[in-house]
Protein backbone atom coordinates (compact mmCIF):
# COMPACT_ATOMS: atom_id res chain seq x y z
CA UNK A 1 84.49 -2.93 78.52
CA UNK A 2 84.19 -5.49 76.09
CA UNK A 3 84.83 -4.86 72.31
CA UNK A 4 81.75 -5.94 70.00
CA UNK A 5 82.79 -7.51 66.54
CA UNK A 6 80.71 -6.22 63.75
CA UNK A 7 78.39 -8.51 61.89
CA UNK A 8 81.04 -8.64 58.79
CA UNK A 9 83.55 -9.25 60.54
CA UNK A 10 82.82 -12.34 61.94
CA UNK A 11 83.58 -15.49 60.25
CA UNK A 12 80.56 -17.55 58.31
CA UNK A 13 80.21 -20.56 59.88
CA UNK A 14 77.41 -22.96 57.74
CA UNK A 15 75.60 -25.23 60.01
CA UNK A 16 76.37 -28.89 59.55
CA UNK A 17 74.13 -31.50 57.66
CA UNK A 18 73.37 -33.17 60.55
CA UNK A 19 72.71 -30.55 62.58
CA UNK A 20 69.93 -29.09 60.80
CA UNK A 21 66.71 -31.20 60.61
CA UNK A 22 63.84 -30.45 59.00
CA UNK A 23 60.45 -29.08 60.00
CA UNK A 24 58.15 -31.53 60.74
CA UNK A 25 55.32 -31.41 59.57
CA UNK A 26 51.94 -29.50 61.60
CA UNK A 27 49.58 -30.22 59.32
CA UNK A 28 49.34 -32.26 55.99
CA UNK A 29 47.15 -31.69 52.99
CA UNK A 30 46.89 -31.91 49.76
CA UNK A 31 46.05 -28.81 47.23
CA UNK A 32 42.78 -29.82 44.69
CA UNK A 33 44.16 -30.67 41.64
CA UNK A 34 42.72 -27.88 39.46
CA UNK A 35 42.39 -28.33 35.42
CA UNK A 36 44.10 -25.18 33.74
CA UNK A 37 41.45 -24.72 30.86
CA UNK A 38 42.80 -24.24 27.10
CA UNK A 39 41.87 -20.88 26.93
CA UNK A 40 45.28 -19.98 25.37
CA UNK A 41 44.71 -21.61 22.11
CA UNK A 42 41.39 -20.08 21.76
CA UNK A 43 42.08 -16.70 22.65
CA UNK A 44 44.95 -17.30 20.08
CA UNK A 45 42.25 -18.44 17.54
CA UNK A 46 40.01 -15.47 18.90
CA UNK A 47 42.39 -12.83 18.25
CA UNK A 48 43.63 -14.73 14.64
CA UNK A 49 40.33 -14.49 13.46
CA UNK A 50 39.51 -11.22 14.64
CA UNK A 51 43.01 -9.96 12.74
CA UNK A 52 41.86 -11.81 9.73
CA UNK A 53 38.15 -10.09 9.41
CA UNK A 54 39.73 -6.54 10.23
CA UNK A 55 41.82 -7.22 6.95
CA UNK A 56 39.54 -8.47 5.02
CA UNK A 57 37.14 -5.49 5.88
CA UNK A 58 39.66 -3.12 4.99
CA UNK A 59 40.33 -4.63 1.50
CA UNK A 60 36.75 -4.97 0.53
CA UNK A 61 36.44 -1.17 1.24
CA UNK A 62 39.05 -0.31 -0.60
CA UNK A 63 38.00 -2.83 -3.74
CA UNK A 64 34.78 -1.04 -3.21
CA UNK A 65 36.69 2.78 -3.43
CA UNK A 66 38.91 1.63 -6.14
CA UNK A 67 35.85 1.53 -8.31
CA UNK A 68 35.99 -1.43 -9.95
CA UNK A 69 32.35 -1.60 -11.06
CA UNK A 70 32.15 1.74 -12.67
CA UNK A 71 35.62 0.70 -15.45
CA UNK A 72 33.91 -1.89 -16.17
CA UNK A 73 30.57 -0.85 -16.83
CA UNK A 74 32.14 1.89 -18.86
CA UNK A 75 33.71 -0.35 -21.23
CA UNK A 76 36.93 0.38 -20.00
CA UNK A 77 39.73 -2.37 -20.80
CA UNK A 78 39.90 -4.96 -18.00
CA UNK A 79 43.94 -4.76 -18.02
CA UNK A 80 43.81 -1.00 -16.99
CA UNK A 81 41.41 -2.05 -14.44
CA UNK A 82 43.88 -4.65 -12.82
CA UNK A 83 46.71 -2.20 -12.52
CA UNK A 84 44.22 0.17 -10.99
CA UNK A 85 43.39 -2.71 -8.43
CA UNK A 86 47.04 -3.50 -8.02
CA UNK A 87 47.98 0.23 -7.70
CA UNK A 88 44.90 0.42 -4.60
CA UNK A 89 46.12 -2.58 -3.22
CA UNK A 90 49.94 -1.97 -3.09
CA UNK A 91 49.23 1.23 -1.38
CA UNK A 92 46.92 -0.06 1.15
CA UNK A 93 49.73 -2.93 2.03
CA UNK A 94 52.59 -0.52 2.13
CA UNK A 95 49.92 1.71 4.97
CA UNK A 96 49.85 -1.68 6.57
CA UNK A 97 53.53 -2.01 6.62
CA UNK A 98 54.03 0.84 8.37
CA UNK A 99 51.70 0.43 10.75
CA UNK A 100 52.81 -3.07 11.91
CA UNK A 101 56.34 -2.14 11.50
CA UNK A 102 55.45 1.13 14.10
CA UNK A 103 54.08 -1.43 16.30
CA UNK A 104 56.24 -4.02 16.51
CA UNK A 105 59.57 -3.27 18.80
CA UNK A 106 62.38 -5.31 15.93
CA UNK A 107 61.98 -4.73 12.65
CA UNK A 108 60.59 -0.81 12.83
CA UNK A 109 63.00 0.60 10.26
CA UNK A 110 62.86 -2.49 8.04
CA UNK A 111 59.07 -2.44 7.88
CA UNK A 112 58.63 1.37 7.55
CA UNK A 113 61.03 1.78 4.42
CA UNK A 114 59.20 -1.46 2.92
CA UNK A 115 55.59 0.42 3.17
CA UNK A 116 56.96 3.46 2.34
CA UNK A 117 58.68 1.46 -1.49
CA UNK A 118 55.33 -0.08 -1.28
CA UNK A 119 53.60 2.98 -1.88
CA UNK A 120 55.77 4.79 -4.00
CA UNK A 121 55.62 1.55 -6.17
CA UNK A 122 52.12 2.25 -5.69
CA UNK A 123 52.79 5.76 -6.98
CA UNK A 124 54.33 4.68 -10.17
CA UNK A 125 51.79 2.25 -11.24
CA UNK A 126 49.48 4.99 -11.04
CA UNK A 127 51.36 7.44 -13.22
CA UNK A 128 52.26 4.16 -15.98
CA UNK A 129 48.16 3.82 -15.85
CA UNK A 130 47.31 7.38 -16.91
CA UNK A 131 50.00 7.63 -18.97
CA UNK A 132 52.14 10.37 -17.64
CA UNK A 133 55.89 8.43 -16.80
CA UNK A 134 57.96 10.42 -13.92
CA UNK A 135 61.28 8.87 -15.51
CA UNK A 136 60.92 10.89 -18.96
């Protein structure tokens, strides 16, 4: 009976150079030469502008919430008006903090404690504006 060597156990022997030729060829041809559109950069632009109008939607609603036609028709000074503004809009930015610091895999606890000082900066411009301080 012969003895069988196992397929590890034999030793690795790598084909010469000259021994191994290469296929030749069946048949030859040639791929079309196909045009990859830009499509990138617009979808880029697509998506950039689509980002930029969902923004700018949600600041004109909340311009339009803040009331800032009814303080002035009222005769209410336009400095107390500002910091109302400011108050509406540091709040709304600190909401969008968080929610692109929830979505985004890096920065998460960065951006979350940012929106969250955002609004509690928010917070205190609101108190200074009715004048009611939380520090004394």
């Amino acid at each position: 009976m012969a003895k069988h060597r196992k397929w590890y156990s034999k030793p690795k022997q790598e084909p010469k150079q000259s021994e191994i030729s290469p296929p030749e060829p069946t048949e030859t041809f040639s791929e079309p030469k196909q045009e990859i559109p830009l499509s990138k950069n617009t979808k880029d632009m697509k998506s950039q502008i689509l980002s930029a109008t969902k923004y700018a939607y949600i600041i004109a609603i909340a311009a339009f919430f803040s009331g800032i036609f009814t303080p002035l028709t009222l005769g209410v000074e336009i400095e107390a008006v500002i910091l109302g503004m400011l108050s509406i809009f540091l709040g709304l930015a600190g909401g969008i903090v968080i929610f692109l610091g929830i979505k985004n895999q890096k920065f998460t606890t960065i951006m979350v404690c940012a929106g969250l000082g955002m609004m509690v900066a928010s917070l205190f411009i609101i108190y200074e504006l009715i004048n009611m301080t939380l520090f004394g």
